[in-house]
N, C-alpha and C. Protein backbone atom coordinates (compact mmCIF):
# COMPACT_ATOMS: atom_id res chain seq x y z
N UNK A 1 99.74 75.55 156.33
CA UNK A 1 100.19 76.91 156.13
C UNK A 1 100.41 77.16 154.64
N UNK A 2 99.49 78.28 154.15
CA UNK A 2 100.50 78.56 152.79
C UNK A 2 101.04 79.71 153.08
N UNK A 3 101.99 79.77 151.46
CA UNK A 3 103.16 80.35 151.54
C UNK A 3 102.69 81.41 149.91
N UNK A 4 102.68 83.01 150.07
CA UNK A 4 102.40 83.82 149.64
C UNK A 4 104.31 83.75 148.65
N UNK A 5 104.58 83.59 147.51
CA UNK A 5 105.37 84.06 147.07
C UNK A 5 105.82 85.15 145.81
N UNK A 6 106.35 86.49 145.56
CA UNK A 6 105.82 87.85 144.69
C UNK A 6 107.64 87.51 144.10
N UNK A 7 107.65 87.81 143.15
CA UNK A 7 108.53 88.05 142.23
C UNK A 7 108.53 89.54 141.47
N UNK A 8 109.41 90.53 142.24
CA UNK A 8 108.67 91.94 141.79
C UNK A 8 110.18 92.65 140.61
N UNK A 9 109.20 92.32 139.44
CA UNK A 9 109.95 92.91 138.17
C UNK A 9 109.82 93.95 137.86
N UNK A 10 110.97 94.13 136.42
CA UNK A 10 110.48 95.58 136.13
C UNK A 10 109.41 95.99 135.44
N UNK A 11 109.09 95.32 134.58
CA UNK A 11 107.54 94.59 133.92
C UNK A 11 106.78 94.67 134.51
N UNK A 12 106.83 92.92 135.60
CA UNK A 12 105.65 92.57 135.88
C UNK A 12 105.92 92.60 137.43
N UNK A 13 104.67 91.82 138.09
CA UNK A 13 105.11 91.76 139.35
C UNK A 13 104.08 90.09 139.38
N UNK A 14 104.87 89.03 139.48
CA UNK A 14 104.08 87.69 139.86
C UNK A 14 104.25 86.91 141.23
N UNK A 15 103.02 86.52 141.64
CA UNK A 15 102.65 86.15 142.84
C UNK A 15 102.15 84.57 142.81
N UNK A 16 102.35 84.03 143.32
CA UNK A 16 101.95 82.47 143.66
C UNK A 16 101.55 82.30 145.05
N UNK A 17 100.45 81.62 144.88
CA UNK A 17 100.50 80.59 146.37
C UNK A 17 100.81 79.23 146.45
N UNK A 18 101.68 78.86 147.17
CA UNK A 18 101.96 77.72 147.58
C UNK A 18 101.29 77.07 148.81
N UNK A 19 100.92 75.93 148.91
CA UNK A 19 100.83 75.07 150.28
C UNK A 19 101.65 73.47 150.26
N UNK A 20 102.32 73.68 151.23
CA UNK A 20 103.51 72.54 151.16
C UNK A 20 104.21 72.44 150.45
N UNK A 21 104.41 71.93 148.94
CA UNK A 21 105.59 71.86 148.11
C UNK A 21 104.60 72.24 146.57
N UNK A 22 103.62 72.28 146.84
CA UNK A 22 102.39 72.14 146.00
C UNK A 22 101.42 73.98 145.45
N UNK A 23 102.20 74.07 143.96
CA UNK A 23 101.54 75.46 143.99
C UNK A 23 100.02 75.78 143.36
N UNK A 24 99.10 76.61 144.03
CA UNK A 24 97.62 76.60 144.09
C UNK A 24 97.33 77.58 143.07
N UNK A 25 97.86 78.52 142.94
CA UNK A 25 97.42 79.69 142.04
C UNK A 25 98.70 80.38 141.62
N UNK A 26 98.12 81.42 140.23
CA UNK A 26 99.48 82.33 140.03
C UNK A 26 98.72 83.38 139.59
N UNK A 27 99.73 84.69 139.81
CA UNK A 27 98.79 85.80 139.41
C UNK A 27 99.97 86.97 138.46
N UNK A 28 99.69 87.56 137.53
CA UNK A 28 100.54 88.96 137.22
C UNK A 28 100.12 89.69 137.15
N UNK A 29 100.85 90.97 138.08
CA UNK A 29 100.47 92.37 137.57
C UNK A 29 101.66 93.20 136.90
N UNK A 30 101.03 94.14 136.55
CA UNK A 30 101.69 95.21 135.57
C UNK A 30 102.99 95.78 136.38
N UNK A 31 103.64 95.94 136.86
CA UNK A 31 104.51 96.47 138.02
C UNK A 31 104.84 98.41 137.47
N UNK A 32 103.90 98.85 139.00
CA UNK A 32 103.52 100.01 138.73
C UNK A 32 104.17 101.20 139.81
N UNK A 33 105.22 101.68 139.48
CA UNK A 33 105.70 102.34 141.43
C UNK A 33 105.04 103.29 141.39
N UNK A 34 104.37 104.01 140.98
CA UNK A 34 103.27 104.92 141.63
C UNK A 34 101.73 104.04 142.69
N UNK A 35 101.69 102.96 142.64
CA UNK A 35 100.92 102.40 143.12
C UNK A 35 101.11 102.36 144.68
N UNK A 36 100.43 102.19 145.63
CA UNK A 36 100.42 102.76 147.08
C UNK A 36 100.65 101.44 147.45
N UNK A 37 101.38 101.04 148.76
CA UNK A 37 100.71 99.85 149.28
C UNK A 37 99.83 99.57 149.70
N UNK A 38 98.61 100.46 149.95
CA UNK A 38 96.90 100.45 149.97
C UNK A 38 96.71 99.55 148.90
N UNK A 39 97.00 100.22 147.66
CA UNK A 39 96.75 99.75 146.04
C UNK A 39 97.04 98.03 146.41
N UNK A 40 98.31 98.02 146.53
CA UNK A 40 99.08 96.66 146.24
C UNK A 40 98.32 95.61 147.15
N UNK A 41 97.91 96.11 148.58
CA UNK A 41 97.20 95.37 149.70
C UNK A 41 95.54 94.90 148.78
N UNK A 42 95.41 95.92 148.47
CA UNK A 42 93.36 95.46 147.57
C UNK A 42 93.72 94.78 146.36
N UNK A 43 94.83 94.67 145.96
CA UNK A 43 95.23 94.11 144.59
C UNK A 43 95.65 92.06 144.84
N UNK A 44 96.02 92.42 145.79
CA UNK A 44 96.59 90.91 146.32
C UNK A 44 95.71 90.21 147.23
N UNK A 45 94.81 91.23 147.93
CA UNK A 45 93.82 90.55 148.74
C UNK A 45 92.23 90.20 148.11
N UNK A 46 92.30 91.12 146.57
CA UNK A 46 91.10 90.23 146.01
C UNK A 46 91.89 89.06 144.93
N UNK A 47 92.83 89.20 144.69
CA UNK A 47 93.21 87.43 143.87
C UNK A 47 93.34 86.62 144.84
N UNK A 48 93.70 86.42 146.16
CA UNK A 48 93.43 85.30 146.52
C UNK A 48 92.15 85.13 146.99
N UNK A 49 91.13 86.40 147.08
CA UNK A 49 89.48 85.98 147.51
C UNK A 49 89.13 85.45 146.21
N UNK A 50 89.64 85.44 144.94
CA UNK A 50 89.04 84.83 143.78
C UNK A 50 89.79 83.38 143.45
N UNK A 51 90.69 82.84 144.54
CA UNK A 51 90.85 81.58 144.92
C UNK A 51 90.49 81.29 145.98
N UNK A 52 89.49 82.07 146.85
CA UNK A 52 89.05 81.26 147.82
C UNK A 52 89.80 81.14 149.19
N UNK A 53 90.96 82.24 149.29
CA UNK A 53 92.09 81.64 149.95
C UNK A 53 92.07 83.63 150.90
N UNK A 54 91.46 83.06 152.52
CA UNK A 54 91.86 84.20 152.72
C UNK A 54 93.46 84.83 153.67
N UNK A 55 93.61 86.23 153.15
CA UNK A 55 94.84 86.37 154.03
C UNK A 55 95.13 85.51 155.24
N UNK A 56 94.46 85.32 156.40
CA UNK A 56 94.40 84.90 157.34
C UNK A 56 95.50 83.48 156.82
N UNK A 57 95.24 82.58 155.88
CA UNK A 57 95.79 81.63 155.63
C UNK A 57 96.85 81.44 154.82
N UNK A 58 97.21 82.64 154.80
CA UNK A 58 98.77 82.74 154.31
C UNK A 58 99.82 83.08 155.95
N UNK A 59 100.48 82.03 155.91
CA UNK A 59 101.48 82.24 157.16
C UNK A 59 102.87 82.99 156.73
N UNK A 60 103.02 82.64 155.64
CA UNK A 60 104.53 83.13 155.37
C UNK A 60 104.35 83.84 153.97
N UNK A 61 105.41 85.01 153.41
CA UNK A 61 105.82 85.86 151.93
C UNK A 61 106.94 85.56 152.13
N UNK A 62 107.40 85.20 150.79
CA UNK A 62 108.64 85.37 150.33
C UNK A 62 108.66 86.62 148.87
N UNK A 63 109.73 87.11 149.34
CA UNK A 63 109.89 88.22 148.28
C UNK A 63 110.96 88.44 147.35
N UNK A 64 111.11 87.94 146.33
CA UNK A 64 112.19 88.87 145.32
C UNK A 64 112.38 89.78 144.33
N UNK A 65 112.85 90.33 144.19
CA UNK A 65 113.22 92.21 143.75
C UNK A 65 114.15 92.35 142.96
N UNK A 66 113.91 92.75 141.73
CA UNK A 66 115.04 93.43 141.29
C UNK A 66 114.55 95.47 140.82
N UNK A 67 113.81 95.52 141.78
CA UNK A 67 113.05 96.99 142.05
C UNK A 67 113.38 97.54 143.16
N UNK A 68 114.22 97.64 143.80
CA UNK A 68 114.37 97.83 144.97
C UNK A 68 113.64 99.04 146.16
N UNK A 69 112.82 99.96 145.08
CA UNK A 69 111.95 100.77 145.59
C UNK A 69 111.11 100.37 146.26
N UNK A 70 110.40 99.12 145.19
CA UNK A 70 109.17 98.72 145.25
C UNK A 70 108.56 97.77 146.80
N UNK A 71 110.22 97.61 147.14
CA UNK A 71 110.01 96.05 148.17
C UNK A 71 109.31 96.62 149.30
N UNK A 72 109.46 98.13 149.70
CA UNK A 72 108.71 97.95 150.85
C UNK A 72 107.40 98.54 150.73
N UNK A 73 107.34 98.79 149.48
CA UNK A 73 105.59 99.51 149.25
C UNK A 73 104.94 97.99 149.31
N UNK A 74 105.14 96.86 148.33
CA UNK A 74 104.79 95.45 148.40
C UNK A 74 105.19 94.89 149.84
């Protein structure tokens, strides 16, 4: 199982994947609240197709916020 984890700033917004204790990729974006969660869904689902890694194989997100708008558009 990996583990999808987003760190959503006021800056940035960074994402990792983890599997087991072991992290595979990292990604940043610009952290944008006009952005849709359409936006945020095609934004997160082509970095992990450019690791190879599809949604399907992410079992779990963890999320932290200090945006509190943002958490449920992400």
């Amino acid at each position: 199982m990996k583990l999808l984890a987003l760190d959503i700033g006021n800056s940035n917004i960074t994402a990792g994947v983890f599997a087991e204790r072991r992290l595979l990729a990292t990604w940043r974006l610009v952290t944008d609240r006009q952005r849709t969660a359409d936006e945020y869904g095609v934004l997160l689902t082509a970095m992990l197709a450019q690791e190879g890694i599809a949604p399907a194989d992410v079992g779990g997100v963890a999320v932290c916020s200090v945006v509190p708008p943002l958490a449920p558009t992400v």
